[in-house]
C-alpha atoms as a PDB file:
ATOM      1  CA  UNK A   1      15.329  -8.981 -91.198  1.00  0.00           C
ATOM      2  CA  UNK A   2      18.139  -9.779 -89.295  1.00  0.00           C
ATOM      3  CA  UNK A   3      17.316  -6.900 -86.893  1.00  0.00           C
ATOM      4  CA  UNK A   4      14.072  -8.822 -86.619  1.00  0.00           C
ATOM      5  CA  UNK A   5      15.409 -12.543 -86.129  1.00  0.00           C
ATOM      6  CA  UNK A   6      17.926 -10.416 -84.045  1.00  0.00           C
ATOM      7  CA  UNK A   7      15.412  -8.926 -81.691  1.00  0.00           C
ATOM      8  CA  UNK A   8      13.337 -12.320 -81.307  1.00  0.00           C
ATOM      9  CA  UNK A   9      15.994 -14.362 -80.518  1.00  0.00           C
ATOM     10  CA  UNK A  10      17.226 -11.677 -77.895  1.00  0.00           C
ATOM     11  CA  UNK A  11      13.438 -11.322 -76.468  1.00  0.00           C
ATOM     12  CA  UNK A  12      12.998 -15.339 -76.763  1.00  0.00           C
ATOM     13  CA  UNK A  13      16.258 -15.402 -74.355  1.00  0.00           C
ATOM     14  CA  UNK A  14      15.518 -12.774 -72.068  1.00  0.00           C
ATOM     15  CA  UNK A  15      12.312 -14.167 -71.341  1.00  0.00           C
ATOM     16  CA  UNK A  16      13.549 -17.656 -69.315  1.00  0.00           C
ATOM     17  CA  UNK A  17      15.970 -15.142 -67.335  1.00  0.00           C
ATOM     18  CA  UNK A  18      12.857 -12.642 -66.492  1.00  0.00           C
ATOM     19  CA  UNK A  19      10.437 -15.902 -65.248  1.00  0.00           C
ATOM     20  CA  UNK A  20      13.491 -17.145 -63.112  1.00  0.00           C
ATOM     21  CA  UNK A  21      13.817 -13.615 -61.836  1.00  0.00           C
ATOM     22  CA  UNK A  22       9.730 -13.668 -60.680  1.00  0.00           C
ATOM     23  CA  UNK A  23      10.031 -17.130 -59.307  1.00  0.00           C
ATOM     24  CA  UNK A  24      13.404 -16.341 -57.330  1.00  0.00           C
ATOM     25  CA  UNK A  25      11.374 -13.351 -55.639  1.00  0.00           C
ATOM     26  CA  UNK A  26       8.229 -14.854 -54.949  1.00  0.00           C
ATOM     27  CA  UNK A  27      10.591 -17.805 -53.182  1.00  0.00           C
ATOM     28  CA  UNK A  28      11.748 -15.307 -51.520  1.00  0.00           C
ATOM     29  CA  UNK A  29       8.630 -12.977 -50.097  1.00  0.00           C
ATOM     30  CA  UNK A  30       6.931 -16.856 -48.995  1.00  0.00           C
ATOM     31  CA  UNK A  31      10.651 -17.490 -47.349  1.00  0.00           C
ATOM     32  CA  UNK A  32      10.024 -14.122 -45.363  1.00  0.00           C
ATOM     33  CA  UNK A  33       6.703 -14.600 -44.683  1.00  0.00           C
ATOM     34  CA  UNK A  34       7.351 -17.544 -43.045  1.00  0.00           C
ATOM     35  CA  UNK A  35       9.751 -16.421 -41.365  1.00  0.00           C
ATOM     36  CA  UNK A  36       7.981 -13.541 -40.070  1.00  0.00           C
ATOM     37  CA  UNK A  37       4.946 -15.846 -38.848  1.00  0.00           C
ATOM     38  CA  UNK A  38       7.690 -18.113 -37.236  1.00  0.00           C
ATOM     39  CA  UNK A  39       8.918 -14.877 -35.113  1.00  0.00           C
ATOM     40  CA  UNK A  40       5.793 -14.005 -34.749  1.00  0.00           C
ATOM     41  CA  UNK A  41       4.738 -17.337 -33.438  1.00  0.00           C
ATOM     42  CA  UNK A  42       7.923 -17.872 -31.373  1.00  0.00           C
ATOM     43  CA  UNK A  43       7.801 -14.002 -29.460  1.00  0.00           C
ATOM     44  CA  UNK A  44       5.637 -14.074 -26.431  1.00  0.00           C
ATOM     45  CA  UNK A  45       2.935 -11.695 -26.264  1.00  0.00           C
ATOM     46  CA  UNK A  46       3.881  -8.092 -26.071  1.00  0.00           C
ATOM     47  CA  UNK A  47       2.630  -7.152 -22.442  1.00  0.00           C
ATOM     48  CA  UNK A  48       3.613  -5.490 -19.867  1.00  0.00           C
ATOM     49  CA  UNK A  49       3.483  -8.579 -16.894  1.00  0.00           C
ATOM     50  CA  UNK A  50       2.690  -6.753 -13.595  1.00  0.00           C
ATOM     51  CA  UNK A  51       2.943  -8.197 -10.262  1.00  0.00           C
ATOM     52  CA  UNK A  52       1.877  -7.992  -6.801  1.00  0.00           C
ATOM     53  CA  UNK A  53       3.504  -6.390  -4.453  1.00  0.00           C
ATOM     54  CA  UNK A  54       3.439  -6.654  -0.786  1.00  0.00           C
ATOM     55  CA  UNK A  55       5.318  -5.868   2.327  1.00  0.00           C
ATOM     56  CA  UNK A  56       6.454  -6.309   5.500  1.00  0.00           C
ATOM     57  CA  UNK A  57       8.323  -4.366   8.422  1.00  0.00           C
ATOM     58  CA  UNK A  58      11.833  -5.818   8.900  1.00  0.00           C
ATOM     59  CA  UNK A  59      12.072  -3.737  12.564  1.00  0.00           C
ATOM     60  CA  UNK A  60       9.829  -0.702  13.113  1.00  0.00           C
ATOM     61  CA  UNK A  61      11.448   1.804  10.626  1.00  0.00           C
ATOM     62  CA  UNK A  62      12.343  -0.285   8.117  1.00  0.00           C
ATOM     63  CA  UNK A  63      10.562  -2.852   5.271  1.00  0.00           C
ATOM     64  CA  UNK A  64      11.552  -5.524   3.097  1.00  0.00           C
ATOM     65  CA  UNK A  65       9.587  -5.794  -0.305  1.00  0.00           C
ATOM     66  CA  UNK A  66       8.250  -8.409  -1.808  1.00  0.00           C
ATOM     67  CA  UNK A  67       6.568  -9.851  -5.187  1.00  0.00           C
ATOM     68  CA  UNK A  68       5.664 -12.706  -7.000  1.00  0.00           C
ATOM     69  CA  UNK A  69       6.351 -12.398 -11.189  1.00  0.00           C
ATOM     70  CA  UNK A  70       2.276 -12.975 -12.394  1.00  0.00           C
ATOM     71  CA  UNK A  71       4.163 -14.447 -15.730  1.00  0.00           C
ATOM     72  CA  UNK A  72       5.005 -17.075 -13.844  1.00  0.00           C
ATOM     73  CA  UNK A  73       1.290 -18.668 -13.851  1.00  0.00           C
ATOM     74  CA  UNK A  74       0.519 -17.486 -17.554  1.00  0.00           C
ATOM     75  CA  UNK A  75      -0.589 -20.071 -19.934  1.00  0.00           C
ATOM     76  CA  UNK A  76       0.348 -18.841 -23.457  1.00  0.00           C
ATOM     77  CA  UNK A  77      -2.562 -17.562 -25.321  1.00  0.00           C
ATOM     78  CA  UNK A  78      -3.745 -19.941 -28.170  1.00  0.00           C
ATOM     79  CA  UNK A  79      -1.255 -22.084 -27.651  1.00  0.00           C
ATOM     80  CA  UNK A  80       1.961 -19.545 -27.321  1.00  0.00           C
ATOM     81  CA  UNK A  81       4.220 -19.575 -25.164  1.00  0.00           C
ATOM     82  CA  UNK A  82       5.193 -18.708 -21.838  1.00  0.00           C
ATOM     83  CA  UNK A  83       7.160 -15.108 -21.426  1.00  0.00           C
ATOM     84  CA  UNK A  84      10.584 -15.488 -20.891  1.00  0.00           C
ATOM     85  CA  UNK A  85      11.625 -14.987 -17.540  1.00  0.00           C
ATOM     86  CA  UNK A  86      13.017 -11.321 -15.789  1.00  0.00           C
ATOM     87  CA  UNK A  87      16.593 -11.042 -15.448  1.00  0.00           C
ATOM     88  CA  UNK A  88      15.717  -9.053 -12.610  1.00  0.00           C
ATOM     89  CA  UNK A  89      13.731  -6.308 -10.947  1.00  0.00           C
ATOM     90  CA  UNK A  90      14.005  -3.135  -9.948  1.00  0.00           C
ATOM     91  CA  UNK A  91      12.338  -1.379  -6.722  1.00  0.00           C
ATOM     92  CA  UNK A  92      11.047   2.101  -6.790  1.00  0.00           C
ATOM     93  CA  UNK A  93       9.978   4.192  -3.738  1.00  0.00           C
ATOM     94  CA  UNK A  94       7.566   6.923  -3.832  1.00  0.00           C
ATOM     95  CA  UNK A  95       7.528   9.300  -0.771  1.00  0.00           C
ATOM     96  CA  UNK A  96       3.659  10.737   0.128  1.00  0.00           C
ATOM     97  CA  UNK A  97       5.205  14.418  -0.047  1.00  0.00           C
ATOM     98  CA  UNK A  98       6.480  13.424  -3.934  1.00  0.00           C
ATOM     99  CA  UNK A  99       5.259  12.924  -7.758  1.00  0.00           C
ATOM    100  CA  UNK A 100       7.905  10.935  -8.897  1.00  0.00           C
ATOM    101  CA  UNK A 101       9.531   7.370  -8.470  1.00  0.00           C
ATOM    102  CA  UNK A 102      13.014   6.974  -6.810  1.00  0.00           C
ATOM    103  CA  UNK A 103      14.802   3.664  -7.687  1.00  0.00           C
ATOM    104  CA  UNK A 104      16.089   2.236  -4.391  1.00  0.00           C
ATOM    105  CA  UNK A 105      17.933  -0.901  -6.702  1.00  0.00           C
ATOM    106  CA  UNK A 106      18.254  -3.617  -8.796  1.00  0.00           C
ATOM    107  CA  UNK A 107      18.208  -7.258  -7.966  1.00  0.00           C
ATOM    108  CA  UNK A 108      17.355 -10.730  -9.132  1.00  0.00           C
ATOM    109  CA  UNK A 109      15.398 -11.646  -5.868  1.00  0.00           C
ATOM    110  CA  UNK A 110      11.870 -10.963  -5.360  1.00  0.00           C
ATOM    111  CA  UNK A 111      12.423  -9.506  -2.196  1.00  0.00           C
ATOM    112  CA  UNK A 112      14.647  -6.278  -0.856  1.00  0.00           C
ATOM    113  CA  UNK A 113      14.909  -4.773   2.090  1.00  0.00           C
ATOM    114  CA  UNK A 114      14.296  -0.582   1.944  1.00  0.00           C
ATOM    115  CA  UNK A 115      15.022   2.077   4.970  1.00  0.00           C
ATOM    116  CA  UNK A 116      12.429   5.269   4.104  1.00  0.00           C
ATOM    117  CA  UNK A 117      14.866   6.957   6.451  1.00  0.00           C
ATOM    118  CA  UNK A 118      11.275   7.600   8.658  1.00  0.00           C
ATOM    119  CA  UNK A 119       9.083   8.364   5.303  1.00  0.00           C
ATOM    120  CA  UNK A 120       5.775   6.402   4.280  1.00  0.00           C
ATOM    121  CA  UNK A 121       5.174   6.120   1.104  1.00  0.00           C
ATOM    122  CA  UNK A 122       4.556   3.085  -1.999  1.00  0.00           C
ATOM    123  CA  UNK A 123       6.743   0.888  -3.543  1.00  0.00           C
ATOM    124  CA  UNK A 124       6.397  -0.314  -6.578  1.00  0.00           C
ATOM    125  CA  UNK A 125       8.390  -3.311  -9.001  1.00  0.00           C
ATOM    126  CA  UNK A 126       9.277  -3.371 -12.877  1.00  0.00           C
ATOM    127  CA  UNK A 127      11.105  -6.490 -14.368  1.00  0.00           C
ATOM    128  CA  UNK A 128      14.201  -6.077 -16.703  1.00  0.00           C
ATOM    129  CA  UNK A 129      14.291  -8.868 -19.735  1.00  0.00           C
ATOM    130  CA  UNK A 130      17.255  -8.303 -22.251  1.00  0.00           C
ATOM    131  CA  UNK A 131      18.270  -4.936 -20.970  1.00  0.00           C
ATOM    132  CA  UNK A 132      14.950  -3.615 -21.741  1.00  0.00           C
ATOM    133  CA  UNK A 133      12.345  -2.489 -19.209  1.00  0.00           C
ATOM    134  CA  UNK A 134       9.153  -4.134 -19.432  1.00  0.00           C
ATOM    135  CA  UNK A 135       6.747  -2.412 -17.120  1.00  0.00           C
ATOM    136  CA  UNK A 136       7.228   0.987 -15.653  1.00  0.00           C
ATOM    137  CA  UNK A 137       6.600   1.561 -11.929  1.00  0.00           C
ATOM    138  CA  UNK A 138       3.290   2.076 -10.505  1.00  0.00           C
ATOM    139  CA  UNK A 139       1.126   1.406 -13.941  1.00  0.00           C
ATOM    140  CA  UNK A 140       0.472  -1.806 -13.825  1.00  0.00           C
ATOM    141  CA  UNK A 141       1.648  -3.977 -11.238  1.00  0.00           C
ATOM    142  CA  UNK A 142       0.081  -3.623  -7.819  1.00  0.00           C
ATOM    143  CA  UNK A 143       1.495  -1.286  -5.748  1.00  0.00           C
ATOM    144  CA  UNK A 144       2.285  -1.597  -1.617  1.00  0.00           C
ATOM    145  CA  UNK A 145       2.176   1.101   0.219  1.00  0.00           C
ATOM    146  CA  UNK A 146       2.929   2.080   3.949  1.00  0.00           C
ATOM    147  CA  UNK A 147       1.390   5.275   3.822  1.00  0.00           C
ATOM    148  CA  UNK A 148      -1.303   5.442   6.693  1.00  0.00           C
ATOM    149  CA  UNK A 149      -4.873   5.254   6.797  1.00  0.00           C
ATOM    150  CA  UNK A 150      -6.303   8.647   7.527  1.00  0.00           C
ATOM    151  CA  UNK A 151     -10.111   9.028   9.183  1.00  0.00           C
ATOM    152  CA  UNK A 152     -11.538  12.540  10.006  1.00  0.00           C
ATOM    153  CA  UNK A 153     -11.760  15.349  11.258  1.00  0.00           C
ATOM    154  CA  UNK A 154     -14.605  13.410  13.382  1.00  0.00           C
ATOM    155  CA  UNK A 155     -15.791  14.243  17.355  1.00  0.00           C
ATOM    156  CA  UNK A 156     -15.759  11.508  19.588  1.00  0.00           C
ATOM    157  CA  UNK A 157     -17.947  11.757  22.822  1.00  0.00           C
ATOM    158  CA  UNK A 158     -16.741  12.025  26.702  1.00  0.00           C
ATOM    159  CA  UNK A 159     -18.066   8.011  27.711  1.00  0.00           C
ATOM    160  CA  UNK A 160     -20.969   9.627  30.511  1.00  0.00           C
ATOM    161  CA  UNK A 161     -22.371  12.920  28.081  1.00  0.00           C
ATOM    162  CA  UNK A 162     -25.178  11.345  27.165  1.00  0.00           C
ATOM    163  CA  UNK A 163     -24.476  11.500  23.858  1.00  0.00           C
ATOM    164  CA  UNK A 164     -23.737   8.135  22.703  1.00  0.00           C
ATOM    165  CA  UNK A 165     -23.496   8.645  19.148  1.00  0.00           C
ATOM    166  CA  UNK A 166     -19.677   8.080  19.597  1.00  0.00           C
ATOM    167  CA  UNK A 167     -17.914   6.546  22.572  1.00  0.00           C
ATOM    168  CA  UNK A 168     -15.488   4.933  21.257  1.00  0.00           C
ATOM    169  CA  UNK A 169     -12.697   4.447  18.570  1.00  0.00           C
ATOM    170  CA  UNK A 170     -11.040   0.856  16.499  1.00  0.00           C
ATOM    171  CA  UNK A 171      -8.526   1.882  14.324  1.00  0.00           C
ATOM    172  CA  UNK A 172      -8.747  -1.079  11.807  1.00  0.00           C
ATOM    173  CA  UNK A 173     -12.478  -0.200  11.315  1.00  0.00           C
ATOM    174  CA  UNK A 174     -11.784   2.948  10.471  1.00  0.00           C
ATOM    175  CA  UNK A 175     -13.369   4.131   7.194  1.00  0.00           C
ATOM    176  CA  UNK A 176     -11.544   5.903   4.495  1.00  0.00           C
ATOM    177  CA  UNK A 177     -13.190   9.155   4.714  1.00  0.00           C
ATOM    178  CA  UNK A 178     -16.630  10.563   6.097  1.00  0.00           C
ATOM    179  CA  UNK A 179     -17.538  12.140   9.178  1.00  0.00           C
ATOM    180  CA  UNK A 180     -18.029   9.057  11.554  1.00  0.00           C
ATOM    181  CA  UNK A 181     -15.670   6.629  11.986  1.00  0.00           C
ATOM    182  CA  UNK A 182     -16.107   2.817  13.944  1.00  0.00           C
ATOM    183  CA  UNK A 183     -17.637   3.707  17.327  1.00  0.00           C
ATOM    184  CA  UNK A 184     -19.096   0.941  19.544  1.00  0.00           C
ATOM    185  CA  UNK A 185     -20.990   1.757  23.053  1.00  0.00           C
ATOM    186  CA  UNK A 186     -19.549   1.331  25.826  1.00  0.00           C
ATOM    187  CA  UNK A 187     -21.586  -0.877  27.878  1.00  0.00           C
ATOM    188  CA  UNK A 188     -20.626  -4.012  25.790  1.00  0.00           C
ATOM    189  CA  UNK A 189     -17.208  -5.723  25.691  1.00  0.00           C
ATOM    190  CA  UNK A 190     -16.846  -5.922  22.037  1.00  0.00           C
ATOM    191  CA  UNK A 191     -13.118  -6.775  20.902  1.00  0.00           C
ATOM    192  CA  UNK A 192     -13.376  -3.480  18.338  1.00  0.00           C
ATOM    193  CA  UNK A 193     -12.936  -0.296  20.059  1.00  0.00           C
ATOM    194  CA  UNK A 194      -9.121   0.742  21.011  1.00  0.00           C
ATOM    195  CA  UNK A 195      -9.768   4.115  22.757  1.00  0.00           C
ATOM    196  CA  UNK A 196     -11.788   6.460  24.310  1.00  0.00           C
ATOM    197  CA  UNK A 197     -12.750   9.896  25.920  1.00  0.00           C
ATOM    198  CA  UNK A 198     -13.192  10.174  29.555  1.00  0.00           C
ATOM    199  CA  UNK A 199     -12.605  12.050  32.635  1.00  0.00           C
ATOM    200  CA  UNK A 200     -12.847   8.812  34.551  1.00  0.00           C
ATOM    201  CA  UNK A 201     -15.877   9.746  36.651  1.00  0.00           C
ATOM    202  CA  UNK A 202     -19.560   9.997  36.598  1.00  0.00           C
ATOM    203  CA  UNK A 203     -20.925  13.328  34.588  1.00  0.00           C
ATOM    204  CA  UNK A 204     -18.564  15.630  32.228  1.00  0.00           C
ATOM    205  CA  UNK A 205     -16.578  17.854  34.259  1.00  0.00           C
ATOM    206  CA  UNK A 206     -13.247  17.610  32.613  1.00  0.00           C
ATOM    207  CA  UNK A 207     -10.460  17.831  32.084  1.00  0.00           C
ATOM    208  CA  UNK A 208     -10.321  15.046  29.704  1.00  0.00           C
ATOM    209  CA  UNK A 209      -7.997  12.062  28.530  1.00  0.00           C
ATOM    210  CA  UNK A 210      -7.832   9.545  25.801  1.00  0.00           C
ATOM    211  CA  UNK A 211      -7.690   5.999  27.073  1.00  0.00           C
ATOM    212  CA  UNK A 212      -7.226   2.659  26.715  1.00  0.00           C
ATOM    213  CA  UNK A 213     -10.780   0.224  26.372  1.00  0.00           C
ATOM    214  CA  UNK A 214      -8.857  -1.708  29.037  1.00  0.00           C
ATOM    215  CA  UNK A 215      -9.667   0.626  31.445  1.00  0.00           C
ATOM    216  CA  UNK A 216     -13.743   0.413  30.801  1.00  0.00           C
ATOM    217  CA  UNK A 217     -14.662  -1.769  33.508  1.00  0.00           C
ATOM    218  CA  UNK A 218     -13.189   0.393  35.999  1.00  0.00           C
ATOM    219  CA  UNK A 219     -14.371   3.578  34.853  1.00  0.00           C
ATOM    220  CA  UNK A 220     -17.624   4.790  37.007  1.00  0.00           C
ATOM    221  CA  UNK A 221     -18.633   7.163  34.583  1.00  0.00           C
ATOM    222  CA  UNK A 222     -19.069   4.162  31.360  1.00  0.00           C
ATOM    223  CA  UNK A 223     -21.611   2.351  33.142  1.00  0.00           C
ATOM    224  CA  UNK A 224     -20.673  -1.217  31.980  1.00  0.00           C
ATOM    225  CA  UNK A 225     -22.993  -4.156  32.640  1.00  0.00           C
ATOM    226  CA  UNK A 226     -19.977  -6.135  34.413  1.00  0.00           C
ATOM    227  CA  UNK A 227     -15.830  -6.402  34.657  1.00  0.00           C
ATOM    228  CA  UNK A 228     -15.853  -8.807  31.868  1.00  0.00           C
ATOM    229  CA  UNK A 229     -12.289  -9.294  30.611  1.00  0.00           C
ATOM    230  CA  UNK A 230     -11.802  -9.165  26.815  1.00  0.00           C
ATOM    231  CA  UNK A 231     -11.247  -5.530  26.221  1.00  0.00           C
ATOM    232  CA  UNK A 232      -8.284  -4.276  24.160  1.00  0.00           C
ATOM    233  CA  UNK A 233      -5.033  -2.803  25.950  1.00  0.00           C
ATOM    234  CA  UNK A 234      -3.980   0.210  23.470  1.00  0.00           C
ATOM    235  CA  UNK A 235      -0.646   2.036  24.954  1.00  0.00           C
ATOM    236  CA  UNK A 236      -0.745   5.716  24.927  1.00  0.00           C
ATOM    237  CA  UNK A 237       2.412   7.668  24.466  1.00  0.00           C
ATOM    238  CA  UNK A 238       2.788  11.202  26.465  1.00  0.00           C
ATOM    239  CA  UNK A 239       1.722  14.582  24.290  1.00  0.00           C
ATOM    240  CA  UNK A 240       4.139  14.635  21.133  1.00  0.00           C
ATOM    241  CA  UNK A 241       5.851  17.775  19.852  1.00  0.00           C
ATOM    242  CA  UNK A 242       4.013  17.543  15.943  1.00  0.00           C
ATOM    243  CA  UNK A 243       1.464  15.343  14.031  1.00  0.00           C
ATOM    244  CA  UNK A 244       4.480  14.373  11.967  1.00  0.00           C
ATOM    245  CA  UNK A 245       6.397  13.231  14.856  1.00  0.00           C
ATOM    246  CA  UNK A 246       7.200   9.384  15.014  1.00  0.00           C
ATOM    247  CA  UNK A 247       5.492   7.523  18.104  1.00  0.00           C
ATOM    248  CA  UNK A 248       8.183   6.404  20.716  1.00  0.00           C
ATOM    249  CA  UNK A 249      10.014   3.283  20.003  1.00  0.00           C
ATOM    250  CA  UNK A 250       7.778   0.229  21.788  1.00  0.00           C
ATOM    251  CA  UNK A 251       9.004  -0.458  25.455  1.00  0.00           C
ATOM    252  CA  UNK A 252       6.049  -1.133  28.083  1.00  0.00           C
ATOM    253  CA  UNK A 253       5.335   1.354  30.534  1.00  0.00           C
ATOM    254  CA  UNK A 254       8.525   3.694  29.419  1.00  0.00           C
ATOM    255  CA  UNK A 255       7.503   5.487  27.563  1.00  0.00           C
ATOM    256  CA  UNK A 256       4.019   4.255  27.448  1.00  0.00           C
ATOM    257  CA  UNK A 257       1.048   4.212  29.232  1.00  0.00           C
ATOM    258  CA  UNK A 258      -2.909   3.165  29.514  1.00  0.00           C
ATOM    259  CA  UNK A 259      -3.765   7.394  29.829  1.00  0.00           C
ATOM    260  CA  UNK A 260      -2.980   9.965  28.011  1.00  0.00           C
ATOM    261  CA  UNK A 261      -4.359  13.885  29.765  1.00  0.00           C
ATOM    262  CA  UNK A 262      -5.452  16.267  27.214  1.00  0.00           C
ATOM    263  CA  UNK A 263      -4.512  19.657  28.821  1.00  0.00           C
ATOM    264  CA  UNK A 264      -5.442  22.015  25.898  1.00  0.00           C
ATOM    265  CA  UNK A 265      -5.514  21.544  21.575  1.00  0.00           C
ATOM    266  CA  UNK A 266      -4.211  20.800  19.068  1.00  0.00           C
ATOM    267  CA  UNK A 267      -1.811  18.176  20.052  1.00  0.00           C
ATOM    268  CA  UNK A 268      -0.893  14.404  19.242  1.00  0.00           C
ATOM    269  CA  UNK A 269      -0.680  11.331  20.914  1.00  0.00           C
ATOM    270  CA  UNK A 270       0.831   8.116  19.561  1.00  0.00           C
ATOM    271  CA  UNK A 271      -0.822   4.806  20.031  1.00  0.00           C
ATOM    272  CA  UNK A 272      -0.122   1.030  19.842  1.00  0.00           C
ATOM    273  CA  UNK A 273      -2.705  -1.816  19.797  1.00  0.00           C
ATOM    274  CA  UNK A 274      -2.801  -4.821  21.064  1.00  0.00           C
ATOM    275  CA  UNK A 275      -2.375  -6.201  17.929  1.00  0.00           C
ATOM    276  CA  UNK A 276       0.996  -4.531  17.535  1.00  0.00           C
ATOM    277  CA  UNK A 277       0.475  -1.605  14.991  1.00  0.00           C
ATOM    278  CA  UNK A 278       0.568   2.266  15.837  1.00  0.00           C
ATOM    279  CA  UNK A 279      -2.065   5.063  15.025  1.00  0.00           C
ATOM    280  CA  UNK A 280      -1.472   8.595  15.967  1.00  0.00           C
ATOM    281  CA  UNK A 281      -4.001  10.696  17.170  1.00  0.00           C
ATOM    282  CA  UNK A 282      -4.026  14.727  16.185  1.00  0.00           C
ATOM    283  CA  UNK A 283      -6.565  16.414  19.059  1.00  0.00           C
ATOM    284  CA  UNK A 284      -7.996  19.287  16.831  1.00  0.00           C
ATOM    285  CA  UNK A 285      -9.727  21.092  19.539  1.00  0.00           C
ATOM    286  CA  UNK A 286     -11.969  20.087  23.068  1.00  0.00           C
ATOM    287  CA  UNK A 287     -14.751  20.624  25.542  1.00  0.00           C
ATOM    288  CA  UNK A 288     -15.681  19.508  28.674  1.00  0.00           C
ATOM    289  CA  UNK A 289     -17.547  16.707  26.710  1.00  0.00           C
ATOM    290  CA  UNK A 290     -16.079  15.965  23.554  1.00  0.00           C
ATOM    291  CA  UNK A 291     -12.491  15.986  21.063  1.00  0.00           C
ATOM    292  CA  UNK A 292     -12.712  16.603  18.152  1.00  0.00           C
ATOM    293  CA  UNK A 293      -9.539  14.416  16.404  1.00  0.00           C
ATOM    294  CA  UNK A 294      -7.698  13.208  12.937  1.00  0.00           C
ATOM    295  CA  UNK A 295      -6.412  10.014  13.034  1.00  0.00           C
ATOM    296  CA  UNK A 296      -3.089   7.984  11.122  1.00  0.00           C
ATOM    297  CA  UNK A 297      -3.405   4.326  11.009  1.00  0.00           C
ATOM    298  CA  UNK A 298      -0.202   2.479  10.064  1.00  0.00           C
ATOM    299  CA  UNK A 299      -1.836  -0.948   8.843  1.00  0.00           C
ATOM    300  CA  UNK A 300       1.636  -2.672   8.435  1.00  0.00           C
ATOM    301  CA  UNK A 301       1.887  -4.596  11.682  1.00  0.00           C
ATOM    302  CA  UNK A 302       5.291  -3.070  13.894  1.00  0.00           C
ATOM    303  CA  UNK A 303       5.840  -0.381  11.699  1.00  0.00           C
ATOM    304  CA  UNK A 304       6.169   3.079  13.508  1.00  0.00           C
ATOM    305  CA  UNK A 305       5.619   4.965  10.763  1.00  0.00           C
ATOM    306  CA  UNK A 306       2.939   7.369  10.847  1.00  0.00           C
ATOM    307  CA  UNK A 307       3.908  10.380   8.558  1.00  0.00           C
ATOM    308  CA  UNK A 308       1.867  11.849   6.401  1.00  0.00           C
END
């Protein structure tokens, strides 16, 4: 009996201390919950925030780098809020000959300048917040690049061979790839072409040269309508030693010129537009009528970069 009173009283007061035990951990689980959802709530959207990247030549071997933080214009989803800014950035360079990303620094701009020591190649940005990384290089943000634009092999046509399914050449019309690139005939004085084939007389007896379109009205063997003015002025450097050799630096007339003689193939020839960027030219082989040629198109304006 006593055992019995004994044991109820004892379960009777263990039984308070057990419910206060439940409600102190359901208190707590709603206290974490909350607190959870508040974190949740208060931590901005795990993403990785590109950018865009762009550049421009700070003299003719060298860049600076730009790019503009796209969290900046983000408007929190459902009502979050806005990622917390970088602490910085961090600039990576990737050569055309390479696989992997070299880090050229760390800064808190949104600019740096960069000297490829005469490599093309693309840059790319990843913001730092905290210590931690938040995008990696080249995955999501939009990368820059100074590597040029390649077109051919393709044949371009001496100007009086008849054959007028390519007289002429405008680098920033070239295509990407195929076999024809932007041609225009000669007998007009559209503002696209840059250069052309010639032996600067009527018929196809050689030897040829690559020219400048300036030269058209002058040239008995193209046959133009009139003299019209309006035609580009491309410079022409001399024969170079490589395709991987970097056009002259830019002084009129020395070493530059309007003609360019193409004695045998393969050799290159560098060339600058009007509008200030430089191509080079690889002659792959010739005739008495045509050239068969690659072409590198630097698209960053002043930059004499034209590896590849």
């Amino acid at each position: 009996m006593k055992s019995e009173v004994g044991y109820g009283k004892s379960e009777g007061a263990d039984k308070p201390i057990r419910r206060r035990l439940n409600i102190q951990a359901g208190t707590i689980v709603r206290v974490v919950a909350w607190v959870v959802a508040g974190a949740l709530l208060a931590t901005p959207p795990l993403h990785d925030w590109p950018v865009q990247v762009g550049l421009y030549a700070d003299s003719d071997t060298t860049v600076v780098v730009t790019w503009y933080s796209r969290e900046q214009g983000h408007v929190g989803g459902c009502g979050g809020p806005e990622p917390a800014p970088y602490d910085s950035f961090e600039l990576f360079f990737q050569p055309v000959s390479e696989t992997s990303w070299t880090s050229v620094g760390r800064t808190r701009d949104t600019f740096m300048a960069h000297d490829p020591q005469h490599r093309v190649g693309r840059y790319s940005v990843r913001g730092w917040r905290g210590g931690e990384v938040n995008w990696h290089p080249g995955s999501y943000d939009y990368a820059a690049t100074t590597v040029p634009r390649h077109f051919g092999p393709a044949r371009l046509h001496e100007v009086s061979s008849g054959d007028t399914s390519a007289l002429a050449l405008g680098f920033q019309y070239l295509p990407n790839q195929g076999s024809h690139g932007y041609v225009i005939d000669t007998t007009t004085t559209d503002n696209g072409p840059d250069v052309y084939v010639t032996d600067y007389r009527s018929g196809s007896p050689g030897p040829l040269s690559i020219m400048s379109v300036s030269l058209v009205p002058w040239d008995t063997g193209a046959h133009v309508s009139s003299r019209r003015y309006g035609w580009h002025t491309t410079w022409l450097s001399s024969a170079l030693p490589d395709e991987q050799s970097m056009p002259p630096h830019w002084e009129p007339f020395t070493p530059w010129g309007l003609v360019c003689s193409l004695p045998s193939a393969p050799l290159a020839v560098a060339c600058r537009t009007s509008g200030g960027n430089f191509a080079l030219i690889k002659v792959l082989s010739l005739d008495s009528t045509s050239v068969e040629l690659e072409v590198w198109y630097q698209q960053v304006y002043g930059l004499r970069l034209t590896g590849h």
